[in-house]
PDB file of N, CA and C in Angstrom:
ATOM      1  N   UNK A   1      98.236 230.699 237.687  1.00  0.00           N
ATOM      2  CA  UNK A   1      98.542 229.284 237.779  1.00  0.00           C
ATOM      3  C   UNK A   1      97.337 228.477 237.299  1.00  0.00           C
ATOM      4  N   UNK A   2      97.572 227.515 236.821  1.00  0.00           N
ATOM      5  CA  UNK A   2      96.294 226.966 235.825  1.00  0.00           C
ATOM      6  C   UNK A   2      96.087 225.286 237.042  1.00  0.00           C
ATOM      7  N   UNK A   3      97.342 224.691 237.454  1.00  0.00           N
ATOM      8  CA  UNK A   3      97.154 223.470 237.866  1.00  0.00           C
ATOM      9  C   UNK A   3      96.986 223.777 239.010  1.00  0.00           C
ATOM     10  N   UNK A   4      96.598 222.598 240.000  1.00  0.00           N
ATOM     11  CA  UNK A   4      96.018 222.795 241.148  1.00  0.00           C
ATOM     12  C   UNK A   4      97.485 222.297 242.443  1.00  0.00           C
ATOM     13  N   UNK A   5      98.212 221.032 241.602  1.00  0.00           N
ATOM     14  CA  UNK A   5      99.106 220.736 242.110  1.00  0.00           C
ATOM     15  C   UNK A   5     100.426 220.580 241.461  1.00  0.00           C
ATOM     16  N   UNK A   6     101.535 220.906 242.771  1.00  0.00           N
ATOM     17  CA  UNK A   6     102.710 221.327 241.282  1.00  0.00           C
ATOM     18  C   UNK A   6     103.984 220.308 241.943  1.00  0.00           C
ATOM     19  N   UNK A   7     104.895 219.895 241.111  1.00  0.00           N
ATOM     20  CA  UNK A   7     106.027 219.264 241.973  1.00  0.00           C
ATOM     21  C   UNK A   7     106.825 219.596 242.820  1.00  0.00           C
ATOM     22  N   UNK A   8     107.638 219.315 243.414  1.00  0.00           N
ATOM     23  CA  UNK A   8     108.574 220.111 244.264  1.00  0.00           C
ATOM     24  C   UNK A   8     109.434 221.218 243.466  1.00  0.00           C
ATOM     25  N   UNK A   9     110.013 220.565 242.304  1.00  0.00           N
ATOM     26  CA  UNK A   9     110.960 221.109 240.932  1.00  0.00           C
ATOM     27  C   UNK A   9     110.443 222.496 240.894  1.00  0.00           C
ATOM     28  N   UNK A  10     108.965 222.075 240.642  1.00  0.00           N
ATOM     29  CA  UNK A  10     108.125 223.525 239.131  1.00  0.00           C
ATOM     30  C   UNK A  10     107.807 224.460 240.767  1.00  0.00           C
ATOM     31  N   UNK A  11     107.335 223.656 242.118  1.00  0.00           N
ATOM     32  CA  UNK A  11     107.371 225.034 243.167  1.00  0.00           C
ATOM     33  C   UNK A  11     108.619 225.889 243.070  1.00  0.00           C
ATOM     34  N   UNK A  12     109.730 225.088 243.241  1.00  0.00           N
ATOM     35  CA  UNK A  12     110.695 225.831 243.525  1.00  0.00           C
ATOM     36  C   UNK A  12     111.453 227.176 242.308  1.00  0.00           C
ATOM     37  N   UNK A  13     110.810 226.521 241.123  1.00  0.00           N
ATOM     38  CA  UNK A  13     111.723 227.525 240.250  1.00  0.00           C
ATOM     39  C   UNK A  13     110.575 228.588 240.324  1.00  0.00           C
ATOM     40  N   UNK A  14     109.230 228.723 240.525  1.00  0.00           N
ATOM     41  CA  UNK A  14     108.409 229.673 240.845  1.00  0.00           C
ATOM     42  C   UNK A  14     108.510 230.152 241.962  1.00  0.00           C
ATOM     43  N   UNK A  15     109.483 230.078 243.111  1.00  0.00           N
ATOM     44  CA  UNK A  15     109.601 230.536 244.243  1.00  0.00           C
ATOM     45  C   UNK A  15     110.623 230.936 244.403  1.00  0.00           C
ATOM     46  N   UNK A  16     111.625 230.672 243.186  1.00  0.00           N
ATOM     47  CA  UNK A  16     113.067 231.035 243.267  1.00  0.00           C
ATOM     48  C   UNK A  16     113.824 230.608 244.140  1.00  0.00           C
ATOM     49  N   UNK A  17     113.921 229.282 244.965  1.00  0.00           N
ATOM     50  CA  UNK A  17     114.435 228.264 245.702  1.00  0.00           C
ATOM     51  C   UNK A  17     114.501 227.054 245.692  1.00  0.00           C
ATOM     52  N   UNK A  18     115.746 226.444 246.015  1.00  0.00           N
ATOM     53  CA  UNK A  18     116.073 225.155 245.394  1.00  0.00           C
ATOM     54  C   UNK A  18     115.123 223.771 246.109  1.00  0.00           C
ATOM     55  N   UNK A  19     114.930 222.816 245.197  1.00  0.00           N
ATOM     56  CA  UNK A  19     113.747 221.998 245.666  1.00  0.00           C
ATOM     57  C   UNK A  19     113.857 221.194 246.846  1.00  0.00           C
ATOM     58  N   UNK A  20     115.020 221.399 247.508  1.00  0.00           N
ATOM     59  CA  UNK A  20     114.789 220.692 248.746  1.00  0.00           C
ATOM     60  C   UNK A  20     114.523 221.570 250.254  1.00  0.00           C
ATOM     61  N   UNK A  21     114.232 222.774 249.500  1.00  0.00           N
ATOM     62  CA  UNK A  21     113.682 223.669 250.500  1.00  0.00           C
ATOM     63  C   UNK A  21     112.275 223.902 250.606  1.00  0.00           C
ATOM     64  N   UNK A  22     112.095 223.816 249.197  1.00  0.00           N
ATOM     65  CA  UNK A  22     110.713 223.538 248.833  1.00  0.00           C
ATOM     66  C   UNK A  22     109.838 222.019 249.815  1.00  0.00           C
ATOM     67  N   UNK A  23     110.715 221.006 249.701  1.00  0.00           N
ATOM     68  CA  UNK A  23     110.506 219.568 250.743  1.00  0.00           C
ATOM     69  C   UNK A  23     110.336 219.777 251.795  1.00  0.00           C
ATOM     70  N   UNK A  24     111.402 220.850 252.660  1.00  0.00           N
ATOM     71  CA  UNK A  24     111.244 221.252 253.426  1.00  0.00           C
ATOM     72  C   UNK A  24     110.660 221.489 254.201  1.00  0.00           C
ATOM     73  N   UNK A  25     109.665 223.185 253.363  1.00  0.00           N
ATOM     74  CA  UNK A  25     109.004 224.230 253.915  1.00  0.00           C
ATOM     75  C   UNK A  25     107.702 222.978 253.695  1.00  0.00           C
ATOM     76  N   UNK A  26     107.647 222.036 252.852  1.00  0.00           N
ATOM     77  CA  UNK A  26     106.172 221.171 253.145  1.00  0.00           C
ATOM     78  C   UNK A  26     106.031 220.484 254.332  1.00  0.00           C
ATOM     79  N   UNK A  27     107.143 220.073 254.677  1.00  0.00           N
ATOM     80  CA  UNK A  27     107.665 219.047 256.035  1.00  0.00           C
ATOM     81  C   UNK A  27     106.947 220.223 257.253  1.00  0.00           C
ATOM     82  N   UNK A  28     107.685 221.560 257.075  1.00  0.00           N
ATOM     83  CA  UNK A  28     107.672 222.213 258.078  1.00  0.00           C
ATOM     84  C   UNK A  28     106.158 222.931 258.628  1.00  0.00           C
ATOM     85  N   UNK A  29     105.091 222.399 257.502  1.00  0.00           N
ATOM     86  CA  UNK A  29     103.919 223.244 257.292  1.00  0.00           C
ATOM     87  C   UNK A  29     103.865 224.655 256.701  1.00  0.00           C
ATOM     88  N   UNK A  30     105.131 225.081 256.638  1.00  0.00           N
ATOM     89  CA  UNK A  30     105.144 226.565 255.475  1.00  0.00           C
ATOM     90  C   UNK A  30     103.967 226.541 254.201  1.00  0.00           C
ATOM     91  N   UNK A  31     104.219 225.434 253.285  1.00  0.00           N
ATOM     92  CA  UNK A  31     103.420 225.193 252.463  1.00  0.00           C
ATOM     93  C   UNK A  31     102.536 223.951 252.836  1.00  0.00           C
ATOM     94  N   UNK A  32     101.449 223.719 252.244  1.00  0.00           N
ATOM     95  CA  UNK A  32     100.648 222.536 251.834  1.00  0.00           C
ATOM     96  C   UNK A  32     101.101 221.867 250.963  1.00  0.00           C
ATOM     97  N   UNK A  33     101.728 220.513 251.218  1.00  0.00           N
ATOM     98  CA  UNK A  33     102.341 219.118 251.089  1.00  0.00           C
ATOM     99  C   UNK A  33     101.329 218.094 250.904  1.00  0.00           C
ATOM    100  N   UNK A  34     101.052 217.222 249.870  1.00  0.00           N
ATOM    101  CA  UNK A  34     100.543 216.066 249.732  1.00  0.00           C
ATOM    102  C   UNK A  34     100.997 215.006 249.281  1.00  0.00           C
ATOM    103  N   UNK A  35     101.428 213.779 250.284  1.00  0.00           N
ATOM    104  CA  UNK A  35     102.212 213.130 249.648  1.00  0.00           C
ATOM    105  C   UNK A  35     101.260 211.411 248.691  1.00  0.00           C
ATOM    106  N   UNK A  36     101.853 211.428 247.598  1.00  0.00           N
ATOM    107  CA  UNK A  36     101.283 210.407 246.678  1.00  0.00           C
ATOM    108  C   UNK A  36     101.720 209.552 246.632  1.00  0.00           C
ATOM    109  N   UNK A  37     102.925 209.207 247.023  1.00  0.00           N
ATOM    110  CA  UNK A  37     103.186 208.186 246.411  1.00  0.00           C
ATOM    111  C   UNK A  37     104.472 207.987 247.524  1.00  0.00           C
ATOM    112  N   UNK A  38     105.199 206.839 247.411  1.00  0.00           N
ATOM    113  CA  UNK A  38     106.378 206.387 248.441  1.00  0.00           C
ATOM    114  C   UNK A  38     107.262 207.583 248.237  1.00  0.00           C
ATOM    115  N   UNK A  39     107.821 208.197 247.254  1.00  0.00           N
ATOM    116  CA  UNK A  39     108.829 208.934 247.191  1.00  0.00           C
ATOM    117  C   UNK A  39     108.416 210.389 246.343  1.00  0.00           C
ATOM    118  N   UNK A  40     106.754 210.749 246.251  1.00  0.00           N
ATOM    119  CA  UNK A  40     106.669 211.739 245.513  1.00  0.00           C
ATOM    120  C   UNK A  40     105.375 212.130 246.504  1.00  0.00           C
ATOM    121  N   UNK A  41     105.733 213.859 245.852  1.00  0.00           N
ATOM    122  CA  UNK A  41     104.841 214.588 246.933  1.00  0.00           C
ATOM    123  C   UNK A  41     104.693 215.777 245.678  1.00  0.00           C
ATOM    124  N   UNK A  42     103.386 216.714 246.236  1.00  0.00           N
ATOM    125  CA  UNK A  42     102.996 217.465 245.368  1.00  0.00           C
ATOM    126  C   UNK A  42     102.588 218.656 245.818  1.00  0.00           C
ATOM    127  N   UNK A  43     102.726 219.607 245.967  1.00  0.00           N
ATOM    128  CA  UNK A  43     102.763 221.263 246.533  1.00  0.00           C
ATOM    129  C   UNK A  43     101.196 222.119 246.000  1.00  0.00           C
ATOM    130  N   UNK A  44     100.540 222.498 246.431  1.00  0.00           N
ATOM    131  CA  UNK A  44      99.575 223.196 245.968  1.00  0.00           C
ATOM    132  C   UNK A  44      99.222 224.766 245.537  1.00  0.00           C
ATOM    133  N   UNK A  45      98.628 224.420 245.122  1.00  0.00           N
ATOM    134  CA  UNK A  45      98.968 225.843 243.745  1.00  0.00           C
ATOM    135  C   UNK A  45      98.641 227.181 245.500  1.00  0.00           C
ATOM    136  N   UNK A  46      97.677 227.206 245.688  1.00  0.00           N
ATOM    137  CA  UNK A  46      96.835 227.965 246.512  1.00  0.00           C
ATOM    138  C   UNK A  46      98.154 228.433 247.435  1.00  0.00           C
ATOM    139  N   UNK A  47      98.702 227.014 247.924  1.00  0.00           N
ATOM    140  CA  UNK A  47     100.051 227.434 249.638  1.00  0.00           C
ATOM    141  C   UNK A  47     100.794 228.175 248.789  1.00  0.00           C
ATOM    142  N   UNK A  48     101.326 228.071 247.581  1.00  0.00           N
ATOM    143  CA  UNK A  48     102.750 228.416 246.449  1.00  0.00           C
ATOM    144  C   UNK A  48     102.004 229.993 246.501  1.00  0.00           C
ATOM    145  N   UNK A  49     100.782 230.480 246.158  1.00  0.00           N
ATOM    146  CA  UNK A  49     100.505 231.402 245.633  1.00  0.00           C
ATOM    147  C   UNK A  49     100.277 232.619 246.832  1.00  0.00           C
ATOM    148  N   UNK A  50      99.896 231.937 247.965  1.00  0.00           N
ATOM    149  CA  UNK A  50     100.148 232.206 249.343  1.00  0.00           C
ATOM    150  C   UNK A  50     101.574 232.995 249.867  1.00  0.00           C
ATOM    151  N   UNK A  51     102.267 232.034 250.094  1.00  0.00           N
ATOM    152  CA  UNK A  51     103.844 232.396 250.186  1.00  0.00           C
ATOM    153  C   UNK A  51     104.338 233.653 249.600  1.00  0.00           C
ATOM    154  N   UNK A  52     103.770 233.461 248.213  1.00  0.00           N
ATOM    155  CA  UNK A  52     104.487 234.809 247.291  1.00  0.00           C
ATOM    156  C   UNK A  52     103.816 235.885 247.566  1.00  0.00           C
ATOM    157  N   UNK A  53     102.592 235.990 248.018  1.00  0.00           N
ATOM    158  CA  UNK A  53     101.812 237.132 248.409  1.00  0.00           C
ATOM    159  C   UNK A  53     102.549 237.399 249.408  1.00  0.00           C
ATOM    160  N   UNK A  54     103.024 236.698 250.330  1.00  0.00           N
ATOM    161  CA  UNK A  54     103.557 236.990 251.751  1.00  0.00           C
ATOM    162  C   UNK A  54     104.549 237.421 251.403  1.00  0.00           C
ATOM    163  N   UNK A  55     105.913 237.128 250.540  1.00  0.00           N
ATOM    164  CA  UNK A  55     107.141 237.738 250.027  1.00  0.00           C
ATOM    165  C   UNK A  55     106.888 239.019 249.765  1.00  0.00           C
ATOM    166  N   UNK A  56     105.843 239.358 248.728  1.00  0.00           N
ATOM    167  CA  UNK A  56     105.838 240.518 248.286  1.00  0.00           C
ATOM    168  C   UNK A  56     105.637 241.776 249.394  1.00  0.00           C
ATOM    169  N   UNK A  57     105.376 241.352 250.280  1.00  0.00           N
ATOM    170  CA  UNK A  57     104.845 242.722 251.411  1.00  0.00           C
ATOM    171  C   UNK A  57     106.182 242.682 252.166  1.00  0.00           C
TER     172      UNK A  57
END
């Protein structure tokens, strides 16, 4: 992964789940959530890369 922060969209098709689960799992503390703006939020490379390590085992 090259960026540091990714959208809800680009988490989810790298996680293979649809983006409002992705909203979700940020809401829920699963991932690291930063929100920017009134209606936009941004997922971090590190929680995304996290998760999938955890899938894989």
């Amino acid at each position: 992964m090259t960026k540091e922060w990714y959208s809800p969209t680009e988490a989810a098709a790298m996680l293979g789940v649809c983006k409002q689960t992705v909203i979700q799992w940020g809401k829920d503390g699963k991932l690291e959530a930063s929100k920017i703006g009134y209606r936009t939020i941004r997922i971090s490379a590190a929680s995304i890369e996290r998760l999938m390590e955890q899938n894989k085992q």
